[in-house]
C-alpha atoms as a PDB file:
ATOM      1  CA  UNK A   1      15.419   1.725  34.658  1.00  0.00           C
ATOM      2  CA  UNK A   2      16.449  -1.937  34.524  1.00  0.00           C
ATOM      3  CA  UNK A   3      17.965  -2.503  31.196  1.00  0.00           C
ATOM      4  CA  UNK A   4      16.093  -6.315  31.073  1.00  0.00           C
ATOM      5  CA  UNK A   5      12.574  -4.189  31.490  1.00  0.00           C
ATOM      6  CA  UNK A   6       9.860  -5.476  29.388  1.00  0.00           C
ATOM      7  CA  UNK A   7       8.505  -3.183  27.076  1.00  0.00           C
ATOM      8  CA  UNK A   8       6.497  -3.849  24.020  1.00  0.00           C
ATOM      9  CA  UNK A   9       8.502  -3.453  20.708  1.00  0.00           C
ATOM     10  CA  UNK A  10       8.653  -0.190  19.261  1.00  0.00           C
ATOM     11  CA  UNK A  11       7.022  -1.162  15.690  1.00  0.00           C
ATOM     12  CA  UNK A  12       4.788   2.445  15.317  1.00  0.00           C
ATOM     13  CA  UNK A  13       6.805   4.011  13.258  1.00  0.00           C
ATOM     14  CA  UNK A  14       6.188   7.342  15.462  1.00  0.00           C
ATOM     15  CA  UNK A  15       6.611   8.326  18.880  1.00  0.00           C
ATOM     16  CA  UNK A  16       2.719   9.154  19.604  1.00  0.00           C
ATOM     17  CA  UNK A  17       1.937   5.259  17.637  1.00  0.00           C
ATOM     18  CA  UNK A  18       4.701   3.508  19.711  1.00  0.00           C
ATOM     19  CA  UNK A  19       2.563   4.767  23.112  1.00  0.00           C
ATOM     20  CA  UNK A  20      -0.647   4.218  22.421  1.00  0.00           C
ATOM     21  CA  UNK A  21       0.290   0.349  21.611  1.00  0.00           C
ATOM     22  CA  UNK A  22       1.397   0.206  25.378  1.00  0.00           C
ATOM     23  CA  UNK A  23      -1.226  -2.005  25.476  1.00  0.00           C
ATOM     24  CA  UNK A  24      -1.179  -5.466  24.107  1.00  0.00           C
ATOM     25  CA  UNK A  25      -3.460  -6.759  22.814  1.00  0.00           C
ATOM     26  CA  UNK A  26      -5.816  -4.064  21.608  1.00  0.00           C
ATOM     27  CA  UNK A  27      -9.265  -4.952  21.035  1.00  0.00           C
ATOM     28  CA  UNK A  28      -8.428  -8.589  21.607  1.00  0.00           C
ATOM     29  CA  UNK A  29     -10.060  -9.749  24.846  1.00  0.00           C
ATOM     30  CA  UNK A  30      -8.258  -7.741  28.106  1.00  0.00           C
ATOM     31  CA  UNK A  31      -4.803  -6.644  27.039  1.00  0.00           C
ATOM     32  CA  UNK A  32      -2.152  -6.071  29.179  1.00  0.00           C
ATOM     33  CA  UNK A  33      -1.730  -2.749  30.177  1.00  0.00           C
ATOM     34  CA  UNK A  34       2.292  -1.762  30.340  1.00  0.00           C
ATOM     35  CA  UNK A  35       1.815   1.444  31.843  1.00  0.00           C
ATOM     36  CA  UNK A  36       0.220   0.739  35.161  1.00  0.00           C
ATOM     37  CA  UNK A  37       1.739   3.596  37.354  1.00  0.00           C
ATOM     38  CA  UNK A  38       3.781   6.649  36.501  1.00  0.00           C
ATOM     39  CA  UNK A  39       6.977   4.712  37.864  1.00  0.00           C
ATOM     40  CA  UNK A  40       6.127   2.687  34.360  1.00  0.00           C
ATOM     41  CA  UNK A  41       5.166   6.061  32.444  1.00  0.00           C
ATOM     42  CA  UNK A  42       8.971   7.616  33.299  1.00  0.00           C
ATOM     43  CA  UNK A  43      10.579   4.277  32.528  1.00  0.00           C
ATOM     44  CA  UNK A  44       9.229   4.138  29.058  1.00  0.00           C
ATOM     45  CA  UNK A  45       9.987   7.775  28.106  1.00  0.00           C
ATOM     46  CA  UNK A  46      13.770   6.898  29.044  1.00  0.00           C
ATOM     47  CA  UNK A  47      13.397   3.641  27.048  1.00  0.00           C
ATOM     48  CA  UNK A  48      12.807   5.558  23.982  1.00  0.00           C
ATOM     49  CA  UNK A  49      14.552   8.414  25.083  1.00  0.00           C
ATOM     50  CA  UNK A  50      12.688  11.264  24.587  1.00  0.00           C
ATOM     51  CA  UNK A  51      13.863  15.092  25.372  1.00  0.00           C
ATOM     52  CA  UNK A  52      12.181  16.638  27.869  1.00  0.00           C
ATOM     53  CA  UNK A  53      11.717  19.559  30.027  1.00  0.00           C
ATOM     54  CA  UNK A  54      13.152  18.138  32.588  1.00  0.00           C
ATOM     55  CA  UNK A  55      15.425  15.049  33.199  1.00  0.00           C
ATOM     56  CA  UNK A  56      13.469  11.329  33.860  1.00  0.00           C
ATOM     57  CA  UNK A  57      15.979  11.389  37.243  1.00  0.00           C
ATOM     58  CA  UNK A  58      14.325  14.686  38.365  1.00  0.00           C
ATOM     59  CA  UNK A  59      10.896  13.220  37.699  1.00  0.00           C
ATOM     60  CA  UNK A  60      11.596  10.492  39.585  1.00  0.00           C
ATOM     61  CA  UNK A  61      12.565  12.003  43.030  1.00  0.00           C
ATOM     62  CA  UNK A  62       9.982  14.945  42.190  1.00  0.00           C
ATOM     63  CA  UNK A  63       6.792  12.281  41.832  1.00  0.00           C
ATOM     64  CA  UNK A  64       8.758  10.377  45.429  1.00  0.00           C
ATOM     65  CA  UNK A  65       7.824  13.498  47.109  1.00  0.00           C
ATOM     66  CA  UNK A  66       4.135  14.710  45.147  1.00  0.00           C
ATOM     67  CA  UNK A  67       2.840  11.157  45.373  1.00  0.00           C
ATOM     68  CA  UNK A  68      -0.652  12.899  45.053  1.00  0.00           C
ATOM     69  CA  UNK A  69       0.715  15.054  41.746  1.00  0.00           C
ATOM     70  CA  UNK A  70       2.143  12.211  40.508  1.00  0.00           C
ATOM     71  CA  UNK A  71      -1.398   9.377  40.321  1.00  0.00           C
ATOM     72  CA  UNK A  72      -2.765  12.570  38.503  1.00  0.00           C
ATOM     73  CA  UNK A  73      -0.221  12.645  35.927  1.00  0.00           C
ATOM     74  CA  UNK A  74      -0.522   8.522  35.655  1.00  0.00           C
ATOM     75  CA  UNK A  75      -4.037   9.070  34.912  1.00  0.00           C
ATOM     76  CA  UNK A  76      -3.774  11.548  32.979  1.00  0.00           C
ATOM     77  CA  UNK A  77      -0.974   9.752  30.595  1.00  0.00           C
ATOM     78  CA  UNK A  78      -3.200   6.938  30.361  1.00  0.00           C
ATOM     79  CA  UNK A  79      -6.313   9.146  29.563  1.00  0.00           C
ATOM     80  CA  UNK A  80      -4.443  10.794  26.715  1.00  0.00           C
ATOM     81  CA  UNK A  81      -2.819   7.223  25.555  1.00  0.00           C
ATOM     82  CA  UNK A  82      -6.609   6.349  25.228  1.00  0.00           C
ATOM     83  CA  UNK A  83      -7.682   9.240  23.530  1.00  0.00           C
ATOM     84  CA  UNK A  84      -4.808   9.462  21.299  1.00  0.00           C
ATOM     85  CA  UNK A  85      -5.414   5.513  20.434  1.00  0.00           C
ATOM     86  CA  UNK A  86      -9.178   6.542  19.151  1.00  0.00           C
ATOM     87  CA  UNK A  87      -8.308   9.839  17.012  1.00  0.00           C
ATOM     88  CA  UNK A  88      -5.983   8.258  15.331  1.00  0.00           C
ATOM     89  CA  UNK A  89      -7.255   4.914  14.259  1.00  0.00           C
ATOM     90  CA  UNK A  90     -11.090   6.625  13.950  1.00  0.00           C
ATOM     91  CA  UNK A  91      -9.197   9.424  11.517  1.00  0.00           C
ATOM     92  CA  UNK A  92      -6.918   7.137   9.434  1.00  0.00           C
ATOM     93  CA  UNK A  93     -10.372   6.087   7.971  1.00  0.00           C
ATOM     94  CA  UNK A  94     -12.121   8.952   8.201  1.00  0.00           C
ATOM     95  CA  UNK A  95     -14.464   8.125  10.659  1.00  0.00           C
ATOM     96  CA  UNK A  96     -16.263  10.445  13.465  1.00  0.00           C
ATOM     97  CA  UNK A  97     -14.251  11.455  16.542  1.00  0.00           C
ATOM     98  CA  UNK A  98     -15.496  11.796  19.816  1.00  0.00           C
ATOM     99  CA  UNK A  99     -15.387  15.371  21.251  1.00  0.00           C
ATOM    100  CA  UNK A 100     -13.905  14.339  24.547  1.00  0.00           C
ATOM    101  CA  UNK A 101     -11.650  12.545  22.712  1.00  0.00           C
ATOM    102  CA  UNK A 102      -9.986  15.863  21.371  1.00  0.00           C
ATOM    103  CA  UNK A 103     -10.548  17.306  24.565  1.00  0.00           C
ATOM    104  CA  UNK A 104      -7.769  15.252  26.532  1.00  0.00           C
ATOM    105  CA  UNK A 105      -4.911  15.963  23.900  1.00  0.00           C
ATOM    106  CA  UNK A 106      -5.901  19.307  24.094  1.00  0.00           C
ATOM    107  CA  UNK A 107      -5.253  19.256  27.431  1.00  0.00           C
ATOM    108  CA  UNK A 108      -1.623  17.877  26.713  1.00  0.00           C
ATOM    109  CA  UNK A 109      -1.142  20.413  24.205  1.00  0.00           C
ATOM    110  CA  UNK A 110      -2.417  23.204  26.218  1.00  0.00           C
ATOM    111  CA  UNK A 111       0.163  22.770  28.794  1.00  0.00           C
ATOM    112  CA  UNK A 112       3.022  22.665  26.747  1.00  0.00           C
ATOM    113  CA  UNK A 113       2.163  26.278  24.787  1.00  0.00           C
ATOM    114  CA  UNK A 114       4.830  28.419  25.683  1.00  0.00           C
ATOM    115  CA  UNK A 115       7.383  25.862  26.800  1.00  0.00           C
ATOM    116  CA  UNK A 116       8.355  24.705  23.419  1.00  0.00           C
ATOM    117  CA  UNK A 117      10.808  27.471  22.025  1.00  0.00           C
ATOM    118  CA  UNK A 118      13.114  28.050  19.600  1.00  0.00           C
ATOM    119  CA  UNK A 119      16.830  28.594  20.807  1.00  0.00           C
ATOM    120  CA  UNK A 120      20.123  29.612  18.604  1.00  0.00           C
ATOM    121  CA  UNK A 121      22.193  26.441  17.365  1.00  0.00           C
ATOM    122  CA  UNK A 122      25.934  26.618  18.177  1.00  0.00           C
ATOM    123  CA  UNK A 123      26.547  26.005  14.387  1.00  0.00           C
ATOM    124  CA  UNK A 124      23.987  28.589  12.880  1.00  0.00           C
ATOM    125  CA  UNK A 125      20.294  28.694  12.566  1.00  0.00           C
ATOM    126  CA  UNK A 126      18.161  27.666  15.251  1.00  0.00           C
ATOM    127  CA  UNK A 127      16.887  24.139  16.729  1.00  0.00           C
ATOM    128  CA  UNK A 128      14.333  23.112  18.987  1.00  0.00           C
ATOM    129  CA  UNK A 129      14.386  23.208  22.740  1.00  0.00           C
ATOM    130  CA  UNK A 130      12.081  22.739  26.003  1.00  0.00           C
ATOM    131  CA  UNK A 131      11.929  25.604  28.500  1.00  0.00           C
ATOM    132  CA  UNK A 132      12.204  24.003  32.220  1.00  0.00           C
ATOM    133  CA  UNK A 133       8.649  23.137  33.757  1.00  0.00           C
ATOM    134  CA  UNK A 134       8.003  20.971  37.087  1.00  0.00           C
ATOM    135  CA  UNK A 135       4.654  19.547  35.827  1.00  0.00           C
ATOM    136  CA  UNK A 136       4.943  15.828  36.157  1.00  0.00           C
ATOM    137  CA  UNK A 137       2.606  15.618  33.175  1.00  0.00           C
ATOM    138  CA  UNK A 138       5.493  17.054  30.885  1.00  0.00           C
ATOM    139  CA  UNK A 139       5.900  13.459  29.744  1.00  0.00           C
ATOM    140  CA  UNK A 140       2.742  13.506  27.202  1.00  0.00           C
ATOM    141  CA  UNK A 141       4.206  17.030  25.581  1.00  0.00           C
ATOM    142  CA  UNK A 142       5.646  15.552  23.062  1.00  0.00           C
ATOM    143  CA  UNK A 143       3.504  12.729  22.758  1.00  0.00           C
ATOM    144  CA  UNK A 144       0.811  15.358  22.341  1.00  0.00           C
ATOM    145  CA  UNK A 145       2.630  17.213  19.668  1.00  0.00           C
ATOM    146  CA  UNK A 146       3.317  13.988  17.295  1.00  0.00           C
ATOM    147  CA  UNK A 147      -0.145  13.542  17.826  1.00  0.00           C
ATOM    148  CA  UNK A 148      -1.261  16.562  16.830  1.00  0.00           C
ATOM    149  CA  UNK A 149       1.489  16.777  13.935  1.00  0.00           C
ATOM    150  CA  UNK A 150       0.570  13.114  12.552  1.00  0.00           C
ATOM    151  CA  UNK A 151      -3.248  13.709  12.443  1.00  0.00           C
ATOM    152  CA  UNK A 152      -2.573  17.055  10.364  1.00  0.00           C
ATOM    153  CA  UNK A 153      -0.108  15.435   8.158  1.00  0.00           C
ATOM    154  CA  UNK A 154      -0.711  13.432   4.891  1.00  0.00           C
ATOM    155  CA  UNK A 155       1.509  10.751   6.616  1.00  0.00           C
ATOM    156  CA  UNK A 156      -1.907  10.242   8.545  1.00  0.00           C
ATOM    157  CA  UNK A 157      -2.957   8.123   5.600  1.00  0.00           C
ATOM    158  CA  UNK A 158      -0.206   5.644   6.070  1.00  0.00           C
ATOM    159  CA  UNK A 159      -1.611   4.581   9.490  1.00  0.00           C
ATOM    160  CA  UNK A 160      -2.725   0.859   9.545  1.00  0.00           C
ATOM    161  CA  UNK A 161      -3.766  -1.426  12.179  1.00  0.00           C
ATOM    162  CA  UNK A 162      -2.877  -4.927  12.806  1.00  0.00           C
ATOM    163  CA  UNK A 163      -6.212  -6.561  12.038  1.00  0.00           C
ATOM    164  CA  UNK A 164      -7.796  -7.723  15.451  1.00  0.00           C
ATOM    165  CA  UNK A 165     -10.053  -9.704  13.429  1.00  0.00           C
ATOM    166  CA  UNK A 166      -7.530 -11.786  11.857  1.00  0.00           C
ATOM    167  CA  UNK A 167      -5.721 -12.676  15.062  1.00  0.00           C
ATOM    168  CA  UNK A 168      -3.277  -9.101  14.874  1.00  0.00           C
ATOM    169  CA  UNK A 169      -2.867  -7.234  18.101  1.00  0.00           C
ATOM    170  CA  UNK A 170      -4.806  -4.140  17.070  1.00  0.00           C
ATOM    171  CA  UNK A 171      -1.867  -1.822  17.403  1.00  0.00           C
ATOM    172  CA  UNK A 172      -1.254   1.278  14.858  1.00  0.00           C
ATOM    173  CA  UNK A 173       1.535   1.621  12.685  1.00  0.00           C
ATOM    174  CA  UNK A 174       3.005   3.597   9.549  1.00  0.00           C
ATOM    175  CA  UNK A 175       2.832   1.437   6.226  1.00  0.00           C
ATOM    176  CA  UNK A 176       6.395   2.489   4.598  1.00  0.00           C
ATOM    177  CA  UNK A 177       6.462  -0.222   2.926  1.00  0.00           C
ATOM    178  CA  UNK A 178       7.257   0.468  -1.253  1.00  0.00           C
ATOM    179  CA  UNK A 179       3.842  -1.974  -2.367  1.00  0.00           C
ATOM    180  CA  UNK A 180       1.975   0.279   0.726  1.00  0.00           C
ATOM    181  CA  UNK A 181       0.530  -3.140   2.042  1.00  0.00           C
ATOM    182  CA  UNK A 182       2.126  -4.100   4.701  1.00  0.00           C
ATOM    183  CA  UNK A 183      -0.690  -6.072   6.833  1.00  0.00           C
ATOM    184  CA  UNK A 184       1.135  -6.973  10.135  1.00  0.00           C
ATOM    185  CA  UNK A 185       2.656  -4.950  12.602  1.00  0.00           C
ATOM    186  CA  UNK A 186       5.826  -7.351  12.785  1.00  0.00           C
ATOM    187  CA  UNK A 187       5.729 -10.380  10.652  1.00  0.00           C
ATOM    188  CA  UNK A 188       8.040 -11.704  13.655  1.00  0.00           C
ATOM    189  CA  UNK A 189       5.131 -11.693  15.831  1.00  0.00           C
ATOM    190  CA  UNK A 190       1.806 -11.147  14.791  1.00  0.00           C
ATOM    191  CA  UNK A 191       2.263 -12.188  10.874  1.00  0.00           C
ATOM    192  CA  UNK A 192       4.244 -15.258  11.852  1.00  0.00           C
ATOM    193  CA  UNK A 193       1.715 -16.520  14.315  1.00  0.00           C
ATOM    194  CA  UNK A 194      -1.083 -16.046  11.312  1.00  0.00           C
ATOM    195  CA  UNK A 195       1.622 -18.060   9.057  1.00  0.00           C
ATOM    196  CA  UNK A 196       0.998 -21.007  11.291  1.00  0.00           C
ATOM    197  CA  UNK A 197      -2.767 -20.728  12.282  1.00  0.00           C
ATOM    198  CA  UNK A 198      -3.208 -20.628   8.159  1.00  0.00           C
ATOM    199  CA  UNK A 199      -1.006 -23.602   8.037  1.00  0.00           C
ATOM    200  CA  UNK A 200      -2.913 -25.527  10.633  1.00  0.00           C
ATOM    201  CA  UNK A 201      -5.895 -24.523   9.115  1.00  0.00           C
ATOM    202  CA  UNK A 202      -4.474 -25.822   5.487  1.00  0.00           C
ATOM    203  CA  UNK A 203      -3.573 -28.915   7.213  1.00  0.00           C
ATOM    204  CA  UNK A 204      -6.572 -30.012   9.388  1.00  0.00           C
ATOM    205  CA  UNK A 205      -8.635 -29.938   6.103  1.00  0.00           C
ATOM    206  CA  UNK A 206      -6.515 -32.373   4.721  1.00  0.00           C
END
Protein backbone atom coordinates (compact mmCIF):
# COMPACT_ATOMS: atom_id res chain seq x y z
CA UNK A 1 0.00 0.00 0.00
CA UNK A 2 1.25 3.50 -0.80
CA UNK A 3 2.15 5.08 2.43
CA UNK A 4 0.57 8.75 0.98
CA UNK A 5 -2.95 6.64 0.54
CA UNK A 6 -5.91 8.55 1.54
CA UNK A 7 -7.85 7.13 4.12
CA UNK A 8 -10.34 8.75 6.35
CA UNK A 9 -9.04 9.41 9.96
CA UNK A 10 -9.40 6.77 12.34
CA UNK A 11 -11.61 8.84 15.03
CA UNK A 12 -14.13 5.56 16.03
CA UNK A 13 -12.66 4.71 18.84
CA UNK A 14 -13.09 0.86 17.70
CA UNK A 15 -12.10 -1.17 14.91
CA UNK A 16 -15.84 -2.14 13.70
CA UNK A 17 -16.69 2.18 14.17
CA UNK A 18 -13.46 3.16 12.26
CA UNK A 19 -15.00 0.91 9.05
CA UNK A 20 -18.24 1.68 8.87
CA UNK A 21 -17.19 5.59 8.62
CA UNK A 22 -15.38 4.52 5.30
CA UNK A 23 -17.76 6.61 4.00
CA UNK A 24 -17.72 10.33 4.21
CA UNK A 25 -20.11 11.99 4.55
CA UNK A 26 -22.84 9.84 6.02
CA UNK A 27 -26.26 10.90 5.58
CA UNK A 28 -25.07 14.16 4.09
CA UNK A 29 -25.96 14.24 0.39
CA UNK A 30 -23.73 11.29 -1.65
CA UNK A 31 -20.63 10.55 0.38
CA UNK A 32 -17.67 9.30 -0.89
CA UNK A 33 -17.31 5.83 -0.70
CA UNK A 34 -13.42 4.80 0.27
CA UNK A 35 -13.83 1.29 -0.24
CA UNK A 36 -14.71 0.92 -3.86
CA UNK A 37 -13.02 -2.50 -4.71
CA UNK A 38 -11.41 -5.14 -2.56
CA UNK A 39 -7.88 -3.77 -3.77
CA UNK A 40 -9.23 -0.73 -1.31
CA UNK A 41 -10.78 -3.31 1.31
CA UNK A 42 -7.00 -5.09 1.77
CA UNK A 43 -5.33 -1.70 1.78
CA UNK A 44 -7.30 -0.45 4.69
CA UNK A 45 -7.01 -3.60 6.85
CA UNK A 46 -3.06 -3.11 6.48
CA UNK A 47 -3.56 0.62 7.25
CA UNK A 48 -4.87 -0.22 10.57
CA UNK A 49 -3.16 -3.30 10.79
CA UNK A 50 -5.29 -5.82 11.75
CA UNK A 51 -4.27 -9.71 12.44
CA UNK A 52 -5.56 -11.95 10.26
CA UNK A 53 -5.81 -15.41 9.06
CA UNK A 54 -3.82 -14.88 6.53
CA UNK A 55 -1.25 -12.17 5.47
CA UNK A 56 -2.77 -8.84 3.31
CA UNK A 57 0.33 -9.99 0.70
CA UNK A 58 -1.32 -13.46 0.34
CA UNK A 59 -4.70 -11.82 -0.19
CA UNK A 60 -3.45 -9.84 -2.65
CA UNK A 61 -1.96 -12.38 -5.18
CA UNK A 62 -4.87 -14.87 -4.02
CA UNK A 63 -7.86 -12.20 -5.16
CA UNK A 64 -5.12 -11.56 -8.69
CA UNK A 65 -5.94 -15.04 -9.47
CA UNK A 66 -10.01 -15.53 -8.03
CA UNK A 67 -10.98 -12.22 -9.60
CA UNK A 68 -14.59 -13.74 -9.47
CA UNK A 69 -14.03 -14.75 -5.46
CA UNK A 70 -12.66 -11.67 -4.89
CA UNK A 71 -15.95 -8.89 -6.31
CA UNK A 72 -17.87 -11.33 -3.92
CA UNK A 73 -15.88 -10.61 -0.98
CA UNK A 74 -15.92 -6.61 -2.07
CA UNK A 75 -19.54 -6.86 -1.92
CA UNK A 76 -19.83 -8.60 0.69
CA UNK A 77 -17.41 -6.16 2.92
CA UNK A 78 -19.43 -3.40 1.82
CA UNK A 79 -22.79 -5.21 2.61
CA UNK A 80 -21.62 -5.89 6.15
CA UNK A 81 -19.99 -2.15 6.45
CA UNK A 82 -23.70 -1.18 5.71
CA UNK A 83 -25.28 -3.37 7.97
CA UNK A 84 -22.91 -2.90 10.69
CA UNK A 85 -23.37 1.13 10.15
CA UNK A 86 -27.38 0.59 10.90
CA UNK A 87 -27.17 -1.86 14.08
CA UNK A 88 -25.10 0.15 15.63
CA UNK A 89 -26.30 3.67 15.33
CA UNK A 90 -30.24 2.18 15.37
CA UNK A 91 -29.06 0.28 18.88
CA UNK A 92 -27.05 3.09 20.57
CA UNK A 93 -30.64 4.59 20.90
CA UNK A 94 -32.51 1.81 21.22
CA UNK A 95 -34.28 1.84 18.20
CA UNK A 96 -35.68 -1.23 15.95
CA UNK A 97 -33.20 -3.19 13.81
CA UNK A 98 -33.82 -4.54 10.62
CA UNK A 99 -33.71 -8.38 10.41
CA UNK A 100 -31.56 -8.47 7.33
CA UNK A 101 -29.56 -6.20 8.94
CA UNK A 102 -28.43 -8.94 11.55
CA UNK A 103 -28.49 -11.32 8.91
CA UNK A 104 -25.24 -10.02 7.02
CA UNK A 105 -22.99 -9.89 10.26
CA UNK A 106 -24.17 -13.11 10.91
CA UNK A 107 -22.90 -14.13 7.93
CA UNK A 108 -19.38 -12.63 8.91
CA UNK A 109 -19.57 -14.24 12.12
CA UNK A 110 -20.64 -17.51 10.85
CA UNK A 111 -17.60 -17.95 8.85
CA UNK A 112 -15.18 -17.22 11.30
CA UNK A 113 -16.66 -20.02 14.06
CA UNK A 114 -14.03 -22.36 14.43
CA UNK A 115 -11.13 -20.32 13.13
CA UNK A 116 -10.74 -18.15 16.11
CA UNK A 117 -8.81 -20.36 18.75
CA UNK A 118 -7.05 -20.16 21.66
CA UNK A 119 -3.22 -21.09 21.46
CA UNK A 120 -0.49 -21.39 24.49
CA UNK A 121 1.53 -18.01 25.08
CA UNK A 122 5.34 -18.47 25.14
CA UNK A 123 5.26 -16.70 28.60
CA UNK A 124 2.28 -18.64 30.28
CA UNK A 125 -1.40 -18.61 29.85
CA UNK A 126 -2.91 -18.46 26.60
CA UNK A 127 -3.61 -15.58 23.88
CA UNK A 128 -5.61 -15.29 20.95
CA UNK A 129 -4.85 -16.58 17.50
CA UNK A 130 -6.46 -17.15 13.86
CA UNK A 131 -6.34 -20.65 12.39
CA UNK A 132 -5.25 -20.32 8.50
CA UNK A 133 -8.37 -19.95 6.08
CA UNK A 134 -8.22 -18.95 2.18
CA UNK A 135 -11.63 -17.17 2.23
CA UNK A 136 -11.01 -13.75 0.84
CA UNK A 137 -13.85 -12.58 3.07
CA UNK A 138 -11.56 -13.24 6.23
CA UNK A 139 -11.12 -9.47 6.26
CA UNK A 140 -14.69 -8.68 7.99
CA UNK A 141 -13.83 -11.52 10.88
CA UNK A 142 -12.79 -9.34 13.06
CA UNK A 143 -14.73 -6.54 12.04
CA UNK A 144 -17.64 -8.88 12.69
CA UNK A 145 -16.50 -9.80 16.11
CA UNK A 146 -16.05 -6.00 17.46
CA UNK A 147 -19.30 -5.71 16.13
CA UNK A 148 -20.80 -8.25 17.76
CA UNK A 149 -18.68 -7.56 21.07
CA UNK A 150 -19.57 -3.64 21.04
CA UNK A 151 -23.37 -4.13 20.55
CA UNK A 152 -23.35 -6.65 23.65
CA UNK A 153 -21.24 -4.44 25.70
CA UNK A 154 -22.30 -1.49 28.00
CA UNK A 155 -19.60 0.48 26.02
CA UNK A 156 -22.54 0.38 23.37
CA UNK A 157 -23.97 3.34 25.24
CA UNK A 158 -21.01 5.51 24.60
CA UNK A 159 -21.66 5.45 20.81
CA UNK A 160 -22.47 8.97 19.38
CA UNK A 161 -22.82 10.31 16.01
CA UNK A 162 -21.57 13.42 14.53
CA UNK A 163 -24.86 15.25 14.06
CA UNK A 164 -25.68 15.28 10.21
CA UNK A 165 -28.13 17.82 11.02
CA UNK A 166 -25.80 20.27 12.35
CA UNK A 167 -23.36 20.08 9.46
CA UNK A 168 -21.26 16.73 11.24
CA UNK A 169 -20.39 13.93 8.90
CA UNK A 170 -22.71 11.34 10.42
CA UNK A 171 -19.94 9.01 11.42
CA UNK A 172 -20.05 6.87 14.87
CA UNK A 173 -17.75 7.21 17.56
CA UNK A 174 -17.06 6.32 21.38
CA UNK A 175 -17.70 9.42 23.77
CA UNK A 176 -14.59 8.91 26.33
CA UNK A 177 -14.65 12.01 27.06
CA UNK A 178 -14.71 12.67 31.32
CA UNK A 179 -18.09 15.37 30.90
CA UNK A 180 -19.49 12.27 28.35
CA UNK A 181 -20.41 15.11 25.78
CA UNK A 182 -18.27 15.16 23.33
CA UNK A 183 -20.48 16.38 20.17
CA UNK A 184 -18.00 16.17 17.19
CA UNK A 185 -16.19 13.45 15.84
CA UNK A 186 -12.87 15.64 15.57
CA UNK A 187 -13.15 19.19 16.60
CA UNK A 188 -10.22 19.47 13.87
CA UNK A 189 -12.66 18.80 11.26
CA UNK A 190 -16.15 18.64 11.72
CA UNK A 191 -16.37 20.87 15.13
CA UNK A 192 -14.02 23.45 13.67
CA UNK A 193 -15.93 23.89 10.48
CA UNK A 194 -19.28 24.42 12.85
CA UNK A 195 -16.91 27.02 14.87
CA UNK A 196 -16.88 29.11 11.76
CA UNK A 197 -20.40 28.57 10.16
CA UNK A 198 -21.62 29.79 13.93
CA UNK A 199 -19.27 32.63 13.57
CA UNK A 200 -20.50 33.65 10.18
CA UNK A 201 -23.78 33.21 11.29
CA UNK A 202 -22.99 35.57 14.55
CA UNK A 203 -21.55 37.95 12.17
CA UNK A 204 -23.99 38.33 9.20
CA UNK A 205 -26.64 39.32 11.86
CA UNK A 206 -24.65 42.05 12.82
Amino acid sequence: MSASRDFPDRVGGRLCLDFVNTVDPRQVGRGRDYLVSYGDVLDWFEMVDVRLPRSISWLRKRAKSATDEAFGAHRQAVAMREAAFALLNSSRVSGEVRPSDVAKLNDALGESIGHRVLAAAQRGGVREEWRTADALTQVLWPVAIDTWDLLTEPELGLVRQCPPDAGGCGWLFLDTSRAGNRRWCDMRTCGNRAKVRAHYSRTARR
